[in-house]
C-alpha atoms as a PDB file:
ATOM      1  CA  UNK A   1       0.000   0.000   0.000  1.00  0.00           C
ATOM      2  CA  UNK A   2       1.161   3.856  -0.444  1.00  0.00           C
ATOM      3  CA  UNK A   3      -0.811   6.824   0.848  1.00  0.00           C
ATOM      4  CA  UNK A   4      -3.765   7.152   0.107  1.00  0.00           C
ATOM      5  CA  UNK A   5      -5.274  10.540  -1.687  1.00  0.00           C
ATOM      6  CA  UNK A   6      -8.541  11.268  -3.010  1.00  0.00           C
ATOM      7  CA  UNK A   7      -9.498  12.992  -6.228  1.00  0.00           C
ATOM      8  CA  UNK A   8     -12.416  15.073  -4.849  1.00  0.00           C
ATOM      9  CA  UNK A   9     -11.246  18.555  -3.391  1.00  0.00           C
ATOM     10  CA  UNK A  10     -13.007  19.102  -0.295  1.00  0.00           C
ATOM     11  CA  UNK A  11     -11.556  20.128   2.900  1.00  0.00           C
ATOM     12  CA  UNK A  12      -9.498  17.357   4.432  1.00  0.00           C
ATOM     13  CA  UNK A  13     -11.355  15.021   6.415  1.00  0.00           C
ATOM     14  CA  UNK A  14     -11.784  11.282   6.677  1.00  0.00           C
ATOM     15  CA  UNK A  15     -14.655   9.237   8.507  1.00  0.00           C
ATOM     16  CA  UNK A  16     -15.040   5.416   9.546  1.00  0.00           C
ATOM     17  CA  UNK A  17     -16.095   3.979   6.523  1.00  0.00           C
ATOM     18  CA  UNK A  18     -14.656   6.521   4.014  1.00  0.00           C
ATOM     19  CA  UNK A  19     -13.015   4.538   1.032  1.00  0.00           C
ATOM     20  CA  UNK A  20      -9.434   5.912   1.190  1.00  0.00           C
ATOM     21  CA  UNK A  21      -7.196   3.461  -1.320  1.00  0.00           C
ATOM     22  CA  UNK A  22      -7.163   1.353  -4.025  1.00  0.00           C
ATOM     23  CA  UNK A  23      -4.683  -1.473  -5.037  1.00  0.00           C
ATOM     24  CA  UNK A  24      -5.468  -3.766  -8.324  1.00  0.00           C
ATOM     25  CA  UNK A  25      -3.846  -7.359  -7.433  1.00  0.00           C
ATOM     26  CA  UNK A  26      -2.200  -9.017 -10.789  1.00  0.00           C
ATOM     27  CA  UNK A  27      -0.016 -11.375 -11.564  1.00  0.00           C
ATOM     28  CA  UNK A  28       1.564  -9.304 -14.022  1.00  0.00           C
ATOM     29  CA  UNK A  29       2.266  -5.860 -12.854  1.00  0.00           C
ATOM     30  CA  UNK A  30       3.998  -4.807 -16.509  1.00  0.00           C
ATOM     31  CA  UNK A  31       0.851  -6.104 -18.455  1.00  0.00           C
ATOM     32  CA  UNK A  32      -1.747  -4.352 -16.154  1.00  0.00           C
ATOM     33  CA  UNK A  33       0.801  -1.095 -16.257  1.00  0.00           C
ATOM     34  CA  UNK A  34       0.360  -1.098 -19.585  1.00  0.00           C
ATOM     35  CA  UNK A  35      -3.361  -1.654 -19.500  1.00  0.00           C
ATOM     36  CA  UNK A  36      -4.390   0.868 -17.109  1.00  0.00           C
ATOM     37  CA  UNK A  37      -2.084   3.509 -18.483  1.00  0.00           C
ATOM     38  CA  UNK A  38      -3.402   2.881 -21.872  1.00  0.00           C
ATOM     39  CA  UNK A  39      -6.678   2.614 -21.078  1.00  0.00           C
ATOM     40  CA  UNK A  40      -7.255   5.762 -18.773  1.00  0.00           C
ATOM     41  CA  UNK A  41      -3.982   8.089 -19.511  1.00  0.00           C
ATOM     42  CA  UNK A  42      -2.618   7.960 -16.013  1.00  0.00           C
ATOM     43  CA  UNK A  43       1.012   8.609 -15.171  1.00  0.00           C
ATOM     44  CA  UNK A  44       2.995   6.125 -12.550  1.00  0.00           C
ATOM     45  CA  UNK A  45       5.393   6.928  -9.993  1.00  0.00           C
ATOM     46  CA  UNK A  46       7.361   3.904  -8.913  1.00  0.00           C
ATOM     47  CA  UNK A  47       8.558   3.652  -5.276  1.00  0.00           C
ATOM     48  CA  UNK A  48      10.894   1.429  -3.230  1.00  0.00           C
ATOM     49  CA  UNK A  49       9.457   0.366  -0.929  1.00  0.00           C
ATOM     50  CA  UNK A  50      13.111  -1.370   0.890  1.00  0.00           C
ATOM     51  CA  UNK A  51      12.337  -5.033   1.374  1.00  0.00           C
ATOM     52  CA  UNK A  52       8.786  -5.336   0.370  1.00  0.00           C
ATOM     53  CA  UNK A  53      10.252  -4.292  -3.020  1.00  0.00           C
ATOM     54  CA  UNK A  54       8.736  -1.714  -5.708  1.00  0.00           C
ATOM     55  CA  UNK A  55       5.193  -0.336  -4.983  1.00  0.00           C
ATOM     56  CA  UNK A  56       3.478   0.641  -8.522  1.00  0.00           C
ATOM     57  CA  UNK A  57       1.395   3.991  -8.070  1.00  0.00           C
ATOM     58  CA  UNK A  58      -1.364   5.418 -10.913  1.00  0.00           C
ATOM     59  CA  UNK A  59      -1.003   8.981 -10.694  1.00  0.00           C
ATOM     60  CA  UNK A  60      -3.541  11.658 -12.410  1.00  0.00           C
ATOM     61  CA  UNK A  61      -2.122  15.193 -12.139  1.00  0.00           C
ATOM     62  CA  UNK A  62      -0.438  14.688  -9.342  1.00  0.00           C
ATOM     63  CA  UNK A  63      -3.073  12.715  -7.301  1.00  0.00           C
ATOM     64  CA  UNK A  64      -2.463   8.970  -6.473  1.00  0.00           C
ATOM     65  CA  UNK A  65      -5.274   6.430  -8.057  1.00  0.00           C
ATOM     66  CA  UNK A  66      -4.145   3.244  -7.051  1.00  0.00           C
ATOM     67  CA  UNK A  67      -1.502   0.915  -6.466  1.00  0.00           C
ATOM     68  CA  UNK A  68      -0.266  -2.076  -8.285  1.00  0.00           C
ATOM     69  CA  UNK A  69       0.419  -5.152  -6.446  1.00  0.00           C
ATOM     70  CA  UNK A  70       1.498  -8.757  -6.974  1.00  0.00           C
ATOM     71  CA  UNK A  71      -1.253 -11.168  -6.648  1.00  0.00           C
ATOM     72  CA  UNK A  72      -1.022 -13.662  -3.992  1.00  0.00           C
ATOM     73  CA  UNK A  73      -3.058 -16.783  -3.666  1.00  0.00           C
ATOM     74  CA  UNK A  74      -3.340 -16.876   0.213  1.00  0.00           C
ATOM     75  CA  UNK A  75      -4.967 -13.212  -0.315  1.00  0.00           C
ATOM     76  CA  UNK A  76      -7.686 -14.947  -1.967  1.00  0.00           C
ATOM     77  CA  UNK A  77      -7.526 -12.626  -5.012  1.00  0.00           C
ATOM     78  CA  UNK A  78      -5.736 -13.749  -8.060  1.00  0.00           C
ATOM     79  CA  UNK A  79      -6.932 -11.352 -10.181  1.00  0.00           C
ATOM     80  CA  UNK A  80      -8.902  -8.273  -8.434  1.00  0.00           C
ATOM     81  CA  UNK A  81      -9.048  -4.601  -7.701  1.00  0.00           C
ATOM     82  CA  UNK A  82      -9.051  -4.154  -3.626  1.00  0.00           C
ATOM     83  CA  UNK A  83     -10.815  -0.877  -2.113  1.00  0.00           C
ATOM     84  CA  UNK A  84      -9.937   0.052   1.609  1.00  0.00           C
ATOM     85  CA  UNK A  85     -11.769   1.752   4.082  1.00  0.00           C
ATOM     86  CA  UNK A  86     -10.780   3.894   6.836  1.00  0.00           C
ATOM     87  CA  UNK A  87     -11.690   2.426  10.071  1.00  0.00           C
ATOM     88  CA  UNK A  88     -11.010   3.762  13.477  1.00  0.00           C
ATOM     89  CA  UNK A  89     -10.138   0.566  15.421  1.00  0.00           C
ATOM     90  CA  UNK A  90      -8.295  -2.544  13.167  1.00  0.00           C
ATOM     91  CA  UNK A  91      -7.758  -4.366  15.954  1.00  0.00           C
ATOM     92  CA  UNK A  92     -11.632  -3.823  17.266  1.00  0.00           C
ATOM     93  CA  UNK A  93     -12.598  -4.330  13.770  1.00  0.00           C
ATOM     94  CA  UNK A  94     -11.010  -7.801  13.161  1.00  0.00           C
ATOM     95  CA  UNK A  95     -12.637  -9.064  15.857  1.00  0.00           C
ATOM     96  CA  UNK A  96     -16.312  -8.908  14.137  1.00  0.00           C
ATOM     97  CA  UNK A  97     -17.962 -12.360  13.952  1.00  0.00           C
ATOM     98  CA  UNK A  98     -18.293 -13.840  10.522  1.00  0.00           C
ATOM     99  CA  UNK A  99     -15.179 -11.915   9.296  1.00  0.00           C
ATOM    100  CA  UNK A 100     -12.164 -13.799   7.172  1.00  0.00           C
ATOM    101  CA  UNK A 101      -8.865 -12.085   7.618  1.00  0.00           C
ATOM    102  CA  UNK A 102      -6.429 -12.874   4.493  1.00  0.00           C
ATOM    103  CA  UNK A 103      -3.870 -10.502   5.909  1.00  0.00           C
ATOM    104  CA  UNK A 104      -3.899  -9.213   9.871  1.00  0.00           C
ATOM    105  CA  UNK A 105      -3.399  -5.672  11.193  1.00  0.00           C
ATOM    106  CA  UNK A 106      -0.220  -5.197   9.569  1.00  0.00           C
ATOM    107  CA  UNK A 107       2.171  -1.547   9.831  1.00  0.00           C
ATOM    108  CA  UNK A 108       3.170   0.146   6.842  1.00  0.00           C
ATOM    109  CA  UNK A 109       5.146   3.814   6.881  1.00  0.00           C
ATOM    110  CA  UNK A 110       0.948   5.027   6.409  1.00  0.00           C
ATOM    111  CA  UNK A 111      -0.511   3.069   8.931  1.00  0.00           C
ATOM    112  CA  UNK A 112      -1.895   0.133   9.672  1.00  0.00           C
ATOM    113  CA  UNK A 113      -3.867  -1.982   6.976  1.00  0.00           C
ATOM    114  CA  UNK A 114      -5.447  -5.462   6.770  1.00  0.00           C
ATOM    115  CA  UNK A 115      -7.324  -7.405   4.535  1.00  0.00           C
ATOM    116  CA  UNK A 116     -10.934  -9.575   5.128  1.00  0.00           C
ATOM    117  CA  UNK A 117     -13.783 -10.811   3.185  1.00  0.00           C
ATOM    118  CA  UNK A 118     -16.938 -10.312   4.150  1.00  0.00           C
ATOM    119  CA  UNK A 119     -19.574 -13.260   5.010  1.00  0.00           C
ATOM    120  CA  UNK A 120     -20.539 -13.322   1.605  1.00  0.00           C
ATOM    121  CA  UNK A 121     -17.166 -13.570   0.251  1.00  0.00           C
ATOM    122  CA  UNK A 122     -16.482 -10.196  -0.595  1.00  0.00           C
ATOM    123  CA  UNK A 123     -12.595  -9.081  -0.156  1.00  0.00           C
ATOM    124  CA  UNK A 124     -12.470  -5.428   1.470  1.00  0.00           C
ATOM    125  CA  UNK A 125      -9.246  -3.576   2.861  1.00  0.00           C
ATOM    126  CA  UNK A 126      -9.112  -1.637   6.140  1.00  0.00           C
ATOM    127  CA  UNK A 127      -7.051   0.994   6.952  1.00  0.00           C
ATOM    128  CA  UNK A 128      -6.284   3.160  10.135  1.00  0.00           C
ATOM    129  CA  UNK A 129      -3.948   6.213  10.515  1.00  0.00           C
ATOM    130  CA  UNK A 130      -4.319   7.023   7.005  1.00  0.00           C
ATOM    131  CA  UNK A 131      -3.093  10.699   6.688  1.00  0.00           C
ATOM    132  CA  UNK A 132      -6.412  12.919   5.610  1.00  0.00           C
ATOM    133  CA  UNK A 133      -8.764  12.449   3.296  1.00  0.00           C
ATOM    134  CA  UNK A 134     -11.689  14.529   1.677  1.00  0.00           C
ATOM    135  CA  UNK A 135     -15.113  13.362   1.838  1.00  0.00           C
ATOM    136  CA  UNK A 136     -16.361  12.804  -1.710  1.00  0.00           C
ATOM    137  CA  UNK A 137     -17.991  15.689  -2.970  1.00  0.00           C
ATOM    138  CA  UNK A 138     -19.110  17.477  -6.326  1.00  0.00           C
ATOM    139  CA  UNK A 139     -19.006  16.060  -9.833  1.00  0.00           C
ATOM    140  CA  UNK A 140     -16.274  13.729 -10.099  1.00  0.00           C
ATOM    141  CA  UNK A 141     -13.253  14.118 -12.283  1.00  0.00           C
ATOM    142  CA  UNK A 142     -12.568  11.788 -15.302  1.00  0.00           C
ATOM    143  CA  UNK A 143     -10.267   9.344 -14.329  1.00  0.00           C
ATOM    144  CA  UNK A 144     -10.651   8.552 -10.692  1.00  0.00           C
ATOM    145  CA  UNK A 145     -12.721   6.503  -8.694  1.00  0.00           C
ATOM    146  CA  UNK A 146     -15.917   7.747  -8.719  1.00  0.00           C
ATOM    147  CA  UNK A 147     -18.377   4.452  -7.344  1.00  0.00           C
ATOM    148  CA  UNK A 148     -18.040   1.491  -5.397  1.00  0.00           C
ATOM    149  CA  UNK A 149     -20.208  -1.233  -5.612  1.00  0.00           C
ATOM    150  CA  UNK A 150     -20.922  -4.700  -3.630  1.00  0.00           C
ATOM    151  CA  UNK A 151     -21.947  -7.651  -5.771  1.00  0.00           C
ATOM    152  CA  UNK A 152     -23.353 -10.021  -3.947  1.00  0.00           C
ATOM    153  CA  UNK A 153     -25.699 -13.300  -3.294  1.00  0.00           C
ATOM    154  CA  UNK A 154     -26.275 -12.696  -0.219  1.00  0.00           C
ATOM    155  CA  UNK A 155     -27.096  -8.449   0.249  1.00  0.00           C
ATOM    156  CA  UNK A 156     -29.115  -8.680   3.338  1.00  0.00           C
ATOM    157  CA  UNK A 157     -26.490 -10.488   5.216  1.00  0.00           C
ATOM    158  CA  UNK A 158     -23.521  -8.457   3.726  1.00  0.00           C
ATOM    159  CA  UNK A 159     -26.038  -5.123   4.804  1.00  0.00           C
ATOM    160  CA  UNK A 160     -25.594  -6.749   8.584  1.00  0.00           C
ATOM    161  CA  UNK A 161     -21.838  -7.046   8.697  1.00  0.00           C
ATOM    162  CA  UNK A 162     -20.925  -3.207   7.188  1.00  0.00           C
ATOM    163  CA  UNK A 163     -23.616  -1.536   9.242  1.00  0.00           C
ATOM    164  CA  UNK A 164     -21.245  -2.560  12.661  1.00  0.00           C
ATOM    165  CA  UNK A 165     -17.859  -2.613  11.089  1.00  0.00           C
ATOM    166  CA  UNK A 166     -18.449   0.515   9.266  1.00  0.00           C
ATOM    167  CA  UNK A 167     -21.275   2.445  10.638  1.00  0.00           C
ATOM    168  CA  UNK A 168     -23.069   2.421   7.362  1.00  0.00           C
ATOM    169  CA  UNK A 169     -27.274   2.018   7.311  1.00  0.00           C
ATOM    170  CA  UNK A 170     -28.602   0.999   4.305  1.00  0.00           C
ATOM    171  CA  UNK A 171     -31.385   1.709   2.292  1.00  0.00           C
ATOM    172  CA  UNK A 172     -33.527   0.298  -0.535  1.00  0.00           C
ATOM    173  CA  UNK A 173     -34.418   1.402  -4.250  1.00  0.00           C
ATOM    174  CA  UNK A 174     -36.457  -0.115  -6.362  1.00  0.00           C
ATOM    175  CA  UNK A 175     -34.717  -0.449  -9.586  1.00  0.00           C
ATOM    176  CA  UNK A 176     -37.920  -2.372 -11.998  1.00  0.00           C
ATOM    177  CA  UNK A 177     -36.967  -4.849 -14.071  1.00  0.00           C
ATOM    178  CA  UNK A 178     -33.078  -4.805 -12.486  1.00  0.00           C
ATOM    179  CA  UNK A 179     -34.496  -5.512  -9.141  1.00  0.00           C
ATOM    180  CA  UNK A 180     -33.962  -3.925  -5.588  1.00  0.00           C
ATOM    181  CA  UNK A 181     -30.415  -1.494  -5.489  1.00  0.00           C
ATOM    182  CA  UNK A 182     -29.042  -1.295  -2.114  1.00  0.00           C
ATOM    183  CA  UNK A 183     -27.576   1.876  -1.121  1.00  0.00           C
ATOM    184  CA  UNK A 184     -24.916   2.125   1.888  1.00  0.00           C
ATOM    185  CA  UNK A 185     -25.188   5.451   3.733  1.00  0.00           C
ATOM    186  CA  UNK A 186     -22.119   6.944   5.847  1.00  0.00           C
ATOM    187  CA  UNK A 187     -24.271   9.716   7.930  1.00  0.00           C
ATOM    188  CA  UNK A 188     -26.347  11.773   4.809  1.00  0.00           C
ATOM    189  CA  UNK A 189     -24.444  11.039   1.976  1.00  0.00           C
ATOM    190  CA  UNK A 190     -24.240   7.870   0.099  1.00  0.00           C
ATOM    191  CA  UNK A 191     -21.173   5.459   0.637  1.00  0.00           C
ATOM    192  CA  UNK A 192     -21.748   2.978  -1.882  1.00  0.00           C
ATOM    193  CA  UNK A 193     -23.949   0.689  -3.778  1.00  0.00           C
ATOM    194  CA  UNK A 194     -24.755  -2.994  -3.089  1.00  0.00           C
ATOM    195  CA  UNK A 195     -26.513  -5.207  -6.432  1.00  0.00           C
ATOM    196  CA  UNK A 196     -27.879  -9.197  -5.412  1.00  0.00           C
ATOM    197  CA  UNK A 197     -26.660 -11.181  -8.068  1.00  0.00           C
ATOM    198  CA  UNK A 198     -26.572 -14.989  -7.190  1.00  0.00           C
ATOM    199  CA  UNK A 199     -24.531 -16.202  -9.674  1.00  0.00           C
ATOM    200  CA  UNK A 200     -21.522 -14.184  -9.375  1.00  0.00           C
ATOM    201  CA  UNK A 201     -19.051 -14.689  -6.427  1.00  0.00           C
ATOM    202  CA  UNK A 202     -18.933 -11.718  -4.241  1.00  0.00           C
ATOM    203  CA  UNK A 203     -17.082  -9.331  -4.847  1.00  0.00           C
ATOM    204  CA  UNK A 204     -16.270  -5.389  -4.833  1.00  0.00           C
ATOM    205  CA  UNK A 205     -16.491  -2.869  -8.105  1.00  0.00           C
ATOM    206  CA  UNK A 206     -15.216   0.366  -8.548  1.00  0.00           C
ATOM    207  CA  UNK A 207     -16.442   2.541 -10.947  1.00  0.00           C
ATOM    208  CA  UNK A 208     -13.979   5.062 -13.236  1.00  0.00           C
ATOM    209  CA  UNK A 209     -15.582   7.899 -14.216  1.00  0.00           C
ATOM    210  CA  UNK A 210     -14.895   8.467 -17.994  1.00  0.00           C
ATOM    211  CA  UNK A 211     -15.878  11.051 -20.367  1.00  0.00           C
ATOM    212  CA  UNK A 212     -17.275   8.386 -23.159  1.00  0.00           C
ATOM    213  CA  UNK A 213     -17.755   5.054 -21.854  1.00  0.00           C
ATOM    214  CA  UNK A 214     -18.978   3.277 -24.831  1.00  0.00           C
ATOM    215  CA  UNK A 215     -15.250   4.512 -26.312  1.00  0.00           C
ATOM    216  CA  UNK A 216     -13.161   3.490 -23.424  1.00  0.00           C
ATOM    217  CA  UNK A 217     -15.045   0.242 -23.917  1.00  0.00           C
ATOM    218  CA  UNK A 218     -13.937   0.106 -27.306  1.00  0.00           C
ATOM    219  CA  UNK A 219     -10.291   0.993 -26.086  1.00  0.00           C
ATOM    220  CA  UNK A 220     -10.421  -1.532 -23.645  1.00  0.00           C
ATOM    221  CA  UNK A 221     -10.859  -4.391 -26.238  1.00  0.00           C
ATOM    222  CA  UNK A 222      -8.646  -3.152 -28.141  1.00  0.00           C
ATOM    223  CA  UNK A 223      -5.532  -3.472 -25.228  1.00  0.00           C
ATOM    224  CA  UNK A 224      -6.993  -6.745 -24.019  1.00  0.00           C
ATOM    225  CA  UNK A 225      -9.571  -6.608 -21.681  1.00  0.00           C
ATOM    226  CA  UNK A 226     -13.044  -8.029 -22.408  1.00  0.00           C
ATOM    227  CA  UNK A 227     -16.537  -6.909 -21.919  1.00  0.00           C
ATOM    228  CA  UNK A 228     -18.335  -7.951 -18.699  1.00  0.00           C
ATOM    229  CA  UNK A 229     -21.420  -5.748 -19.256  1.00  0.00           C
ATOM    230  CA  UNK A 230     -22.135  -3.884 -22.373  1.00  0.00           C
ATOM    231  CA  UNK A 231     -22.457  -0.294 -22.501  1.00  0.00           C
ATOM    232  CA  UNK A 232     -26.183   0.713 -21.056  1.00  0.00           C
ATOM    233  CA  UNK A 233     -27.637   3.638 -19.471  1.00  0.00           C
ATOM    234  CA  UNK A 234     -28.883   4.130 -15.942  1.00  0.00           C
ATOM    235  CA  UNK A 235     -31.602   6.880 -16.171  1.00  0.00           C
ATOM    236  CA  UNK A 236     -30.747   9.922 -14.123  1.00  0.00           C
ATOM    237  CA  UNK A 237     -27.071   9.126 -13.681  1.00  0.00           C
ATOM    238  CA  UNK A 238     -25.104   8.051 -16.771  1.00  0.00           C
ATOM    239  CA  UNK A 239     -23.596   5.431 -18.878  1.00  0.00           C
ATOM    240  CA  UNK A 240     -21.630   2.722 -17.399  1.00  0.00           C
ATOM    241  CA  UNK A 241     -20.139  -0.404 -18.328  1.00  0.00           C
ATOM    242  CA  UNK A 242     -18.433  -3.725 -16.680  1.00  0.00           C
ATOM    243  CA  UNK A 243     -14.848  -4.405 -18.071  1.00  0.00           C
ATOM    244  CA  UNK A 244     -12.466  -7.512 -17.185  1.00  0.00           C
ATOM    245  CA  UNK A 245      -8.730  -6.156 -17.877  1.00  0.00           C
ATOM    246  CA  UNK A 246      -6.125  -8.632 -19.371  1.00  0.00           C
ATOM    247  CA  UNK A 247      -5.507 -10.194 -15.985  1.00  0.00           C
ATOM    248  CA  UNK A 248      -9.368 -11.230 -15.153  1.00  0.00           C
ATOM    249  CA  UNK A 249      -9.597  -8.393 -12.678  1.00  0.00           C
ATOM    250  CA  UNK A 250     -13.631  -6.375 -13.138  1.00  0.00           C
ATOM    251  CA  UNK A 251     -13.570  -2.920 -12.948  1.00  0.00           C
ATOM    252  CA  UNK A 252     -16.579  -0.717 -13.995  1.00  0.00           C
ATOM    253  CA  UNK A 253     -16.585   3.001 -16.316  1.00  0.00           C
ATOM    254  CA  UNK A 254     -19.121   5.543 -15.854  1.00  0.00           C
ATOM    255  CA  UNK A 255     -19.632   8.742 -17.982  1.00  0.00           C
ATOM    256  CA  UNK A 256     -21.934  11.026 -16.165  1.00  0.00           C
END
């Protein structure tokens, strides 16, 4: 992990629950440079990191993205982008019943980090001591993180483990045709989005805000990645679509 920075600029603040880094696991870190780079037009600073090696970072104007690690089967994600939360406890927060920890409350020069899956599944980081961090806010800016997402076949339970670990409530949305959208609140904004989908392991999704999606979908193919979910439109916020990049990992575009 490296520090975490947000995109949105807001005055510096970070809450329990705030989504504060991103790291895509590969087991190619050249290929998925290459990729992401490509794909999205960020820059990358390249760190060493003493003896955990070289830490990968995607940089856009000066703002860290993510970070590029090496996958590692006893993480549990071969092939996977990893969001982390700020929390105020690890320790505490470890502790929760039903929780799977891949990787315990571990120090890094930022903090303290560790990695779990939810009941369902789900892989989430969390992360305490992270230096400050603006609460989302405003339109967001192509090229960063603009969504996160919970896919899930089991929402109602995965609703009951982030409402204590993160002090998220939840509410519902009827959606038609596409069912019943979850929505995770952190006090009176929304935190992020939860789908039930029964046939798809559990997992996280974050969402890259694009100018054109349908075009970075076209991109996409183009360097290697494949098409999860076609471009379609959600009424009243944009146009997103599901990609899978070279290495298997899902990550969704939306143009707003």
């Amino acid at each position: 992990m490296n520090e975490p920075r947000t995109a949105h600029q807001n005055a510096p603040i970070t809450l329990p629950g705030t989504f504060v880094w991103h790291e895509i696991n590969t087991p190619d870190i050249a290929a998925s440079r290459t990729f992401y780079t490509e794909l999205f037009g960020w820059d990358v600073n390249v760190a060493d990191m003493g003896d955990a090696g070289l830490y990968t970072t995607f940089v856009q104007n000066e703002t860290a993205i993510a970070g590029l690690t090496q996958a590692r089967g006893d993480a549990g994600t071969p092939a996977a982008w990893i969001s982390y939360t700020a929390v105020t406890d690890l320790d505490a927060a470890v502790q929760q019943d039903d929780i799977h920890i891949h990787v315990p409350p571990t120090p890094i020069p930022d903090g303290h980090f560790a990695l779990i899956a939810d009941p369902t599944g789900a892989v989430i980081g969390l992360f305490q001591d992270q230096p400050e961090a603006p609460i989302p806010n405003g339109a967001p800016v192509v090229g960063t993180v603009c969504w996160h997402e919970l896919l899930t076949p089991h929402p109602s339970r995965a609703a009951g483990f982030y409402g204590p670990l993160l002090g998220w409530t939840t509410r519902t949305v009827d959606m038609g045709a596409d069912g019943t959208y979850w929505l995770f609140r952190q006090g009176e904004r929304d935190a992020a989005g939860m789908m039930e989908m029964p046939d798809t392991p559990a997992g996280w999704l974050c969402y890259i805000a694009v100018a054109d999606a349908d075009a970075t979908v076209d991109r996409a193919v183009t360097l290697g990645g494949r098409i999860r979910v076609a471009p379609r439109d959600i009424p009243d916020v944009g146009r997103f679509a599901i990609l899978e990049d070279p290495a298997g990992a899902m990550v969704a575009v939306l143009a707003f």
